[in-house]
N, C-alpha and C. Protein backbone atom coordinates (compact mmCIF):
# COMPACT_ATOMS: atom_id res chain seq x y z
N UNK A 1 94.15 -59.58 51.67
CA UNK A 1 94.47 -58.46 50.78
C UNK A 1 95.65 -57.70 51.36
N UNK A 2 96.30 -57.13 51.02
CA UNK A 2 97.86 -57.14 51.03
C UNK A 2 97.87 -55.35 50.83
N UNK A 3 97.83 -54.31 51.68
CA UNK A 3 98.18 -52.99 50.92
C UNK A 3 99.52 -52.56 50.64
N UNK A 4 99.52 -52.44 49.50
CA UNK A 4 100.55 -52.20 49.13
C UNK A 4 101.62 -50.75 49.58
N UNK A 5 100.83 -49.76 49.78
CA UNK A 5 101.31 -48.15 50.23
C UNK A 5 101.67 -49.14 51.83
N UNK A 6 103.36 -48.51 51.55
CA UNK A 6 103.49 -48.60 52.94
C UNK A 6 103.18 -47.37 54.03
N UNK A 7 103.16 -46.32 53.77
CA UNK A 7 102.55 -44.88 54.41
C UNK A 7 101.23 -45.29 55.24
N UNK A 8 100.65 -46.92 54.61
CA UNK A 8 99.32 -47.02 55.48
C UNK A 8 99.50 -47.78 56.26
N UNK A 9 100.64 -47.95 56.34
CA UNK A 9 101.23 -48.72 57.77
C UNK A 9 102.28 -48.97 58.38
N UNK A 10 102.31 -48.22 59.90
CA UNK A 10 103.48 -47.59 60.26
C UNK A 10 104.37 -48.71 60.86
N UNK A 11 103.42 -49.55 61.02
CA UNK A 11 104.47 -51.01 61.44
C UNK A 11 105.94 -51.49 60.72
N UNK A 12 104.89 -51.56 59.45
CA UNK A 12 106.22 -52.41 58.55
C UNK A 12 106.75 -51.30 57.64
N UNK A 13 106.46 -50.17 58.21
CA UNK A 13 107.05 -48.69 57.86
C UNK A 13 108.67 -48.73 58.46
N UNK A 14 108.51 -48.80 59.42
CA UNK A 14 108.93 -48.72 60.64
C UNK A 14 110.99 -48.14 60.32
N UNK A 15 110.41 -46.59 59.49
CA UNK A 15 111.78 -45.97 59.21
C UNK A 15 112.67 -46.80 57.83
N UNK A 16 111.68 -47.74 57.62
CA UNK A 16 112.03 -48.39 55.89
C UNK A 16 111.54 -47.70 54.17
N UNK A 17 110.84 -46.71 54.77
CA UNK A 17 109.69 -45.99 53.38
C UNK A 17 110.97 -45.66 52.35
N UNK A 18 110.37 -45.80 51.80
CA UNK A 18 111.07 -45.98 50.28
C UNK A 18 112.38 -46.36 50.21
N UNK A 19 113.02 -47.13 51.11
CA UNK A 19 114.53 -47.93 50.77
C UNK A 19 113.64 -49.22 49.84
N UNK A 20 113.54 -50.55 50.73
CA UNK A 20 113.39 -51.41 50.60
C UNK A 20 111.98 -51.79 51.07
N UNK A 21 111.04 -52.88 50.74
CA UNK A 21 110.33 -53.38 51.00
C UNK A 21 110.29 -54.36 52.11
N UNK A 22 109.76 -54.47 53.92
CA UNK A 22 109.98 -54.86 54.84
C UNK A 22 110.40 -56.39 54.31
N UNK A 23 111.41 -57.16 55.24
CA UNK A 23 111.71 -59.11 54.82
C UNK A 23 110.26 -59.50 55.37
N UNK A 24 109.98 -60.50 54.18
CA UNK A 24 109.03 -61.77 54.57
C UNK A 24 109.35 -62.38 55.41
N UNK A 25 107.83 -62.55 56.09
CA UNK A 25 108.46 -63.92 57.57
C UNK A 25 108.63 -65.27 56.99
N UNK A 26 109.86 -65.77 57.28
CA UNK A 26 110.10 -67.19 56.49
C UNK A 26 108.93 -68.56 56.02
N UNK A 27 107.95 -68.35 57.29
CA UNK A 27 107.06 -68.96 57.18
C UNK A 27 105.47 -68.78 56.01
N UNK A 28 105.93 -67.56 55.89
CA UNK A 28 104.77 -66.86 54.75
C UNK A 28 105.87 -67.16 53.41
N UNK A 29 106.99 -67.02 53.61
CA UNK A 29 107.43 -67.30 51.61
C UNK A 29 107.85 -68.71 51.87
N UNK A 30 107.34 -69.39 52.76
CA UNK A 30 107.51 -71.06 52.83
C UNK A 30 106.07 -71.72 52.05
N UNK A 31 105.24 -70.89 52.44
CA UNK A 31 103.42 -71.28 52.14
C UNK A 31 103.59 -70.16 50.58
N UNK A 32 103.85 -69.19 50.61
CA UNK A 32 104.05 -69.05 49.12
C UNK A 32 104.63 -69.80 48.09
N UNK A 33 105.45 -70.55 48.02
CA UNK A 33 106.61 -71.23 47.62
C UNK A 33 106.10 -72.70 47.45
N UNK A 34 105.51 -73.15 48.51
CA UNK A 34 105.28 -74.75 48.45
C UNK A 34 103.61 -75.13 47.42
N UNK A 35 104.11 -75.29 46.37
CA UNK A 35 103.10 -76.10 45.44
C UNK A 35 102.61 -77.23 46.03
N UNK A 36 100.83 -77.04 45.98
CA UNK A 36 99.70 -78.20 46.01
C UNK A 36 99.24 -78.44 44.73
N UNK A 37 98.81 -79.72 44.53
CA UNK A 37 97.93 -79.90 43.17
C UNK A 37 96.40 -80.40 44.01
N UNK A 38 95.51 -79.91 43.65
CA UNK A 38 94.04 -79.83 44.23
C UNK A 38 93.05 -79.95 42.97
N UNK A 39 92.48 -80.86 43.21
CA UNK A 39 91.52 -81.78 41.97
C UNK A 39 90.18 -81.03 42.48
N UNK A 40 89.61 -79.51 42.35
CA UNK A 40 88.41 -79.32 43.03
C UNK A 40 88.48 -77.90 42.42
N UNK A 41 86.94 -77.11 42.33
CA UNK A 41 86.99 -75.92 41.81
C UNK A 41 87.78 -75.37 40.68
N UNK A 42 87.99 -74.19 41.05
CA UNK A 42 88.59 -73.83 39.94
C UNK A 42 90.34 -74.11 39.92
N UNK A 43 90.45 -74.52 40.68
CA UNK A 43 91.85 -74.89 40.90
C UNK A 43 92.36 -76.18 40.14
N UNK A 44 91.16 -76.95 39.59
CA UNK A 44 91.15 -78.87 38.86
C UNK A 44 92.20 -78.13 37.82
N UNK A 45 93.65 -79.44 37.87
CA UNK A 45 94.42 -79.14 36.85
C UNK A 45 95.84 -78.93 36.94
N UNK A 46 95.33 -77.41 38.00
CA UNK A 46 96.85 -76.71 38.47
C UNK A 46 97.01 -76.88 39.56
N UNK A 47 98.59 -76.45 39.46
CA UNK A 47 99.23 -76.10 41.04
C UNK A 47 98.97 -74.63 41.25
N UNK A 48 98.91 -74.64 42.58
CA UNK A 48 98.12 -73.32 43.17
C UNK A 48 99.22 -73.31 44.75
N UNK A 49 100.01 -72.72 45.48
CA UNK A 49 100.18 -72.61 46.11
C UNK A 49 99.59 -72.48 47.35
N UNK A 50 99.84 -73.04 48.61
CA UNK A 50 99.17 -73.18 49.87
C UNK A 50 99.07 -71.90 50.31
N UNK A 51 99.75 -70.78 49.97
CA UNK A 51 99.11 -69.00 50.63
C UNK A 51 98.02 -68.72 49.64
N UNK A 52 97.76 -69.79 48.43
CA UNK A 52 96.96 -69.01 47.48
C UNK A 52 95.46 -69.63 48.28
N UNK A 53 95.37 -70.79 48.21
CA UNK A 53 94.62 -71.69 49.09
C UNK A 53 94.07 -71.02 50.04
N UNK A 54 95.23 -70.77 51.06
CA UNK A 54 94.45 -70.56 52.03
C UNK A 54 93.67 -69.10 51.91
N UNK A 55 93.84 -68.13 50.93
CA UNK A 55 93.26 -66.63 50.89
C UNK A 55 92.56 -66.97 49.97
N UNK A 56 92.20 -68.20 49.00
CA UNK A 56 90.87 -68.38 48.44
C UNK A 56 89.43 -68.38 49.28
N UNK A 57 88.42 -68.56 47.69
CA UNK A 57 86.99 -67.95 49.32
C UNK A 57 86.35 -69.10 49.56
N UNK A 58 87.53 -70.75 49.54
CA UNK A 58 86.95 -71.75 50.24
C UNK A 58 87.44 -71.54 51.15
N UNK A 59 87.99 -71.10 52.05
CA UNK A 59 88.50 -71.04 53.30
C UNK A 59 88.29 -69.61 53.70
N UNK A 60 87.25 -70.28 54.96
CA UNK A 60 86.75 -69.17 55.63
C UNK A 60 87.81 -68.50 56.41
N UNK A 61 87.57 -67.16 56.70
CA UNK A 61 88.76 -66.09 57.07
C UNK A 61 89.06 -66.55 58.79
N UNK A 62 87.97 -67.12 59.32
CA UNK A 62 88.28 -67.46 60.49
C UNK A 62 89.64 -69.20 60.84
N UNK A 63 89.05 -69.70 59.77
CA UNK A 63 89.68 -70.66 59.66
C UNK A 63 91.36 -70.62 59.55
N UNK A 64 91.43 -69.77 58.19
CA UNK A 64 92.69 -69.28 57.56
C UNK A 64 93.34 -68.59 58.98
N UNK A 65 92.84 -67.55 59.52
CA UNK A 65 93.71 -66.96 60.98
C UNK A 65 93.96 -67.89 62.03
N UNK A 66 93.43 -69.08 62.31
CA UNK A 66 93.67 -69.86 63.12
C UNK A 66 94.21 -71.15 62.28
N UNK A 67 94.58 -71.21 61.21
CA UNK A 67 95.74 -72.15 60.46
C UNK A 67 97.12 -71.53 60.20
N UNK A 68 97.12 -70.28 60.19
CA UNK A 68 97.63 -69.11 60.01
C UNK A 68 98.90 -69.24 61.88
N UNK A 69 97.88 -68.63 62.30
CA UNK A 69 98.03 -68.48 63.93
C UNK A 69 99.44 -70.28 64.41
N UNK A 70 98.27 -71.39 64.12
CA UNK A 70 99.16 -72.65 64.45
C UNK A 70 100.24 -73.14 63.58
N UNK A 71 100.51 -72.57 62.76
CA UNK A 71 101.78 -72.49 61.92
C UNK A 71 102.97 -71.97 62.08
N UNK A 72 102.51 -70.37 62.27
CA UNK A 72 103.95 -69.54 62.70
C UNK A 72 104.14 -69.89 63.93
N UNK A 73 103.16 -70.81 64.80
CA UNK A 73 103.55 -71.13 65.88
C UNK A 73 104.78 -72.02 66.27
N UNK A 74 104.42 -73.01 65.18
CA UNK A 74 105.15 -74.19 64.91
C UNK A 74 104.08 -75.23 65.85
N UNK A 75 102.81 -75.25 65.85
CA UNK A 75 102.00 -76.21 66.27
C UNK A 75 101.68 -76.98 65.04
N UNK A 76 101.69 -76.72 64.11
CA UNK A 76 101.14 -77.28 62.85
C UNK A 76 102.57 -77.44 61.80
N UNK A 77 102.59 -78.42 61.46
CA UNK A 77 103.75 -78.98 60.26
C UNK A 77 103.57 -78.37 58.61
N UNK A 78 104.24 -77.66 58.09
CA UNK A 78 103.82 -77.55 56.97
C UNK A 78 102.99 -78.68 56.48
N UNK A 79 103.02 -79.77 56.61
CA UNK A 79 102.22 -81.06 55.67
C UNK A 79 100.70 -81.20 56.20
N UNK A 80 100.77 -80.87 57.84
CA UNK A 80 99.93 -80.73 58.50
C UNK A 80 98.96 -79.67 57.65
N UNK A 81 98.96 -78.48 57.56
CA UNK A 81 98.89 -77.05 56.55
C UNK A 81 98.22 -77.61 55.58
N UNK A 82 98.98 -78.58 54.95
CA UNK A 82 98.58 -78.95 53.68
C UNK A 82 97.40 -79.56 53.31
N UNK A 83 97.58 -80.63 54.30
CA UNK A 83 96.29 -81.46 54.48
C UNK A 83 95.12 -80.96 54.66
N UNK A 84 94.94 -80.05 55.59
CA UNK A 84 93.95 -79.52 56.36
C UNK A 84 93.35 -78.45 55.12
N UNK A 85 94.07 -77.60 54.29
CA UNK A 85 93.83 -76.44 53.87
C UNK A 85 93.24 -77.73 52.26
N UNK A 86 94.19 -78.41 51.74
CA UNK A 86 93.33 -79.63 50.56
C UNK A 86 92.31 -79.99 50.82
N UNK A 87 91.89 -80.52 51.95
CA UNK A 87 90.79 -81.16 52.70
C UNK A 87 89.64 -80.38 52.71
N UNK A 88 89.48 -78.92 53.47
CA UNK A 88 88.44 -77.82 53.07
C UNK A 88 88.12 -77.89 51.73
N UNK A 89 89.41 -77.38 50.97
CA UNK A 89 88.89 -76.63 49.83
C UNK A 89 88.45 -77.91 48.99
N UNK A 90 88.76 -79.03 48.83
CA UNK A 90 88.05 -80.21 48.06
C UNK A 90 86.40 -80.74 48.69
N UNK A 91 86.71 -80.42 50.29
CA UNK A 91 85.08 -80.21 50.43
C UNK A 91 83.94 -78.89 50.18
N UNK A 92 84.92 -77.99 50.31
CA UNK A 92 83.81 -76.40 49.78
C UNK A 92 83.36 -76.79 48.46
N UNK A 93 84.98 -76.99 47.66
CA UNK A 93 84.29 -77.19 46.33
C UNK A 93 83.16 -77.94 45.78
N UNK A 94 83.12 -79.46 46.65
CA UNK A 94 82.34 -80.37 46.38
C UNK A 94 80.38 -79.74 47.01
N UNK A 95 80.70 -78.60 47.75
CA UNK A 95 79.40 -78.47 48.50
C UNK A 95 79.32 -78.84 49.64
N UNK A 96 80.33 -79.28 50.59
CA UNK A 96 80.33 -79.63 51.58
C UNK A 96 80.27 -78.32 52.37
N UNK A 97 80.45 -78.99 54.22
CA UNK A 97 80.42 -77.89 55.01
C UNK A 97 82.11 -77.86 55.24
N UNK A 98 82.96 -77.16 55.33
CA UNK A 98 84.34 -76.48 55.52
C UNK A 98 84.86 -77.15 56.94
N UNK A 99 83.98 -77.03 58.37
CA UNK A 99 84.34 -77.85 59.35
C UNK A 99 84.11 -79.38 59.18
N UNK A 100 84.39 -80.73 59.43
CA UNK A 100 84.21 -81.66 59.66
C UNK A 100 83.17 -82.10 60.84
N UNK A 101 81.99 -82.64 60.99
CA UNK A 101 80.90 -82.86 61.82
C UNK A 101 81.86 -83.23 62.84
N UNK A 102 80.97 -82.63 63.97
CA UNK A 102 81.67 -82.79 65.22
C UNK A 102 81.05 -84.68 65.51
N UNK A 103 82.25 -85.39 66.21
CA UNK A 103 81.68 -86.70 66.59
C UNK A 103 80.54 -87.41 66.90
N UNK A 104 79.62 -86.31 67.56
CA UNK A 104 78.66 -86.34 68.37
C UNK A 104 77.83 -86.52 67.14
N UNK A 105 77.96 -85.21 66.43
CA UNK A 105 77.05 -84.91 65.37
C UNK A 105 76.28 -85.64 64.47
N UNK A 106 75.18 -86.51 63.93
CA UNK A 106 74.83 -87.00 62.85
C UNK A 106 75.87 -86.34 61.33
N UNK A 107 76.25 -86.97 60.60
CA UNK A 107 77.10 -86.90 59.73
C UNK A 107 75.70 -86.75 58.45
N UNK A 108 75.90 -85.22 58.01
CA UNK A 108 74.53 -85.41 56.80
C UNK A 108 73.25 -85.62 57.54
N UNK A 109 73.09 -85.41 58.78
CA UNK A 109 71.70 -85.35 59.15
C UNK A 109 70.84 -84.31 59.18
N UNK A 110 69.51 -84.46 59.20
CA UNK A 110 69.19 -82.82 59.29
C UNK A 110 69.38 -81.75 60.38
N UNK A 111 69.65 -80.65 60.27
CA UNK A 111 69.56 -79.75 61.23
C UNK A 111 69.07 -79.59 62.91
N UNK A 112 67.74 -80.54 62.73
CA UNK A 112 66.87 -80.84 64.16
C UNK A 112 67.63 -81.34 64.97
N UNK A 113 68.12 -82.56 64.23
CA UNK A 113 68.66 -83.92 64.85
C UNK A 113 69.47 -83.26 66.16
N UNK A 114 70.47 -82.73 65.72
CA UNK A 114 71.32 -81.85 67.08
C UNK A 114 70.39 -81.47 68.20
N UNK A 115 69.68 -80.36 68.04
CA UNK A 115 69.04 -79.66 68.88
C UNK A 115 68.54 -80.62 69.88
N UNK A 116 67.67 -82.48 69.08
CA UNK A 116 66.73 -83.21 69.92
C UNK A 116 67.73 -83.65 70.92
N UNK A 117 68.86 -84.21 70.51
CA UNK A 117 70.24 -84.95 71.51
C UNK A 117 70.57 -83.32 72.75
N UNK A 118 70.91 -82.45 72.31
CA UNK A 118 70.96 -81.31 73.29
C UNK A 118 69.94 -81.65 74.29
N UNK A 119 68.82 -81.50 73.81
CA UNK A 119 67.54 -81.77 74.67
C UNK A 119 67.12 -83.00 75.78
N UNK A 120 67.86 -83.98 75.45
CA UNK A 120 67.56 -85.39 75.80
C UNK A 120 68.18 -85.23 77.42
N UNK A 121 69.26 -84.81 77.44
CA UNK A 121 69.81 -84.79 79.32
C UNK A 121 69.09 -84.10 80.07
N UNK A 122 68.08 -83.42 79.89
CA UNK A 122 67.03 -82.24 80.66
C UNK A 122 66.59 -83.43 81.85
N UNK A 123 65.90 -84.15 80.93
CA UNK A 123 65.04 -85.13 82.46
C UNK A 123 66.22 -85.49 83.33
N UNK A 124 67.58 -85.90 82.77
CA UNK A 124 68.67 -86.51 83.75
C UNK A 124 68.46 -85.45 85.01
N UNK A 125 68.78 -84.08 84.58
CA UNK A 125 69.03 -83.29 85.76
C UNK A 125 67.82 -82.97 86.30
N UNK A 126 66.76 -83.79 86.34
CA UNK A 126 65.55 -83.55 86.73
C UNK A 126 65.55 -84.16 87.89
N UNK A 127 66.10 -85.22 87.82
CA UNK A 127 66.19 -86.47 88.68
C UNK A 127 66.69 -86.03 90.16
């Protein structure tokens, strides 16, 4: 969410109030700008932009700050971005879980299953 009054923030205030509106960081009107087409939710159909994507509520806020974060870094490729942020939101939409099962993990297994494998090295360090 985006406030608009700049008075509520002295950052991008910063001696600009009422000339002009602070410059976009190139990398935010790059993800504004670059059209996805995404076959999922309410998005089936259209193009939706990758800043729209990622501030939709398939993508969790933690996620988005750390896709966010490896971008302006330049750790992550715009296409990289792309993939990753299509990939969520075609699994939120579908009902999936948003992270990808960790390797270890049973894929679709129940809940227990983890906890019993956690459990299983106890006797090792018994030894």
């Amino acid at each position: 969410i985006t406030v608009k009054s700049s008075s509520k923030d002295p950052v991008t205030a910063a001696g600009e109030e009422g000339e002009h509106p602070p410059k976009e960081e190139p990398w935010k009107t790059t993800l504004k700008t670059t059209m996805v087409h995404v076959e999922a939710g309410e998005f089936q159909g259209h193009e939706v932009s990758l800043w729209d994507l990622l501030h939709s509520h398939y993508i969790p806020e933690e996620n988005r700050k750390e896709l966010l974060e490896l971008y302006e870094a330049g750790e992550l490729s715009l296409e990289q971005v792309r993939t990753v942020v299509t990939t969520i939101v075609t699994r939120r939409a579908a009902g999936e879980p948003a992270e990808p099962a960790e390797p270890a993990a049973p894929v679709g297994g129940p809940g227990a299953e983890p906890v019993a494998t956690e459990a299983e090295p106890t006797p090792l360090d018994g030894d």
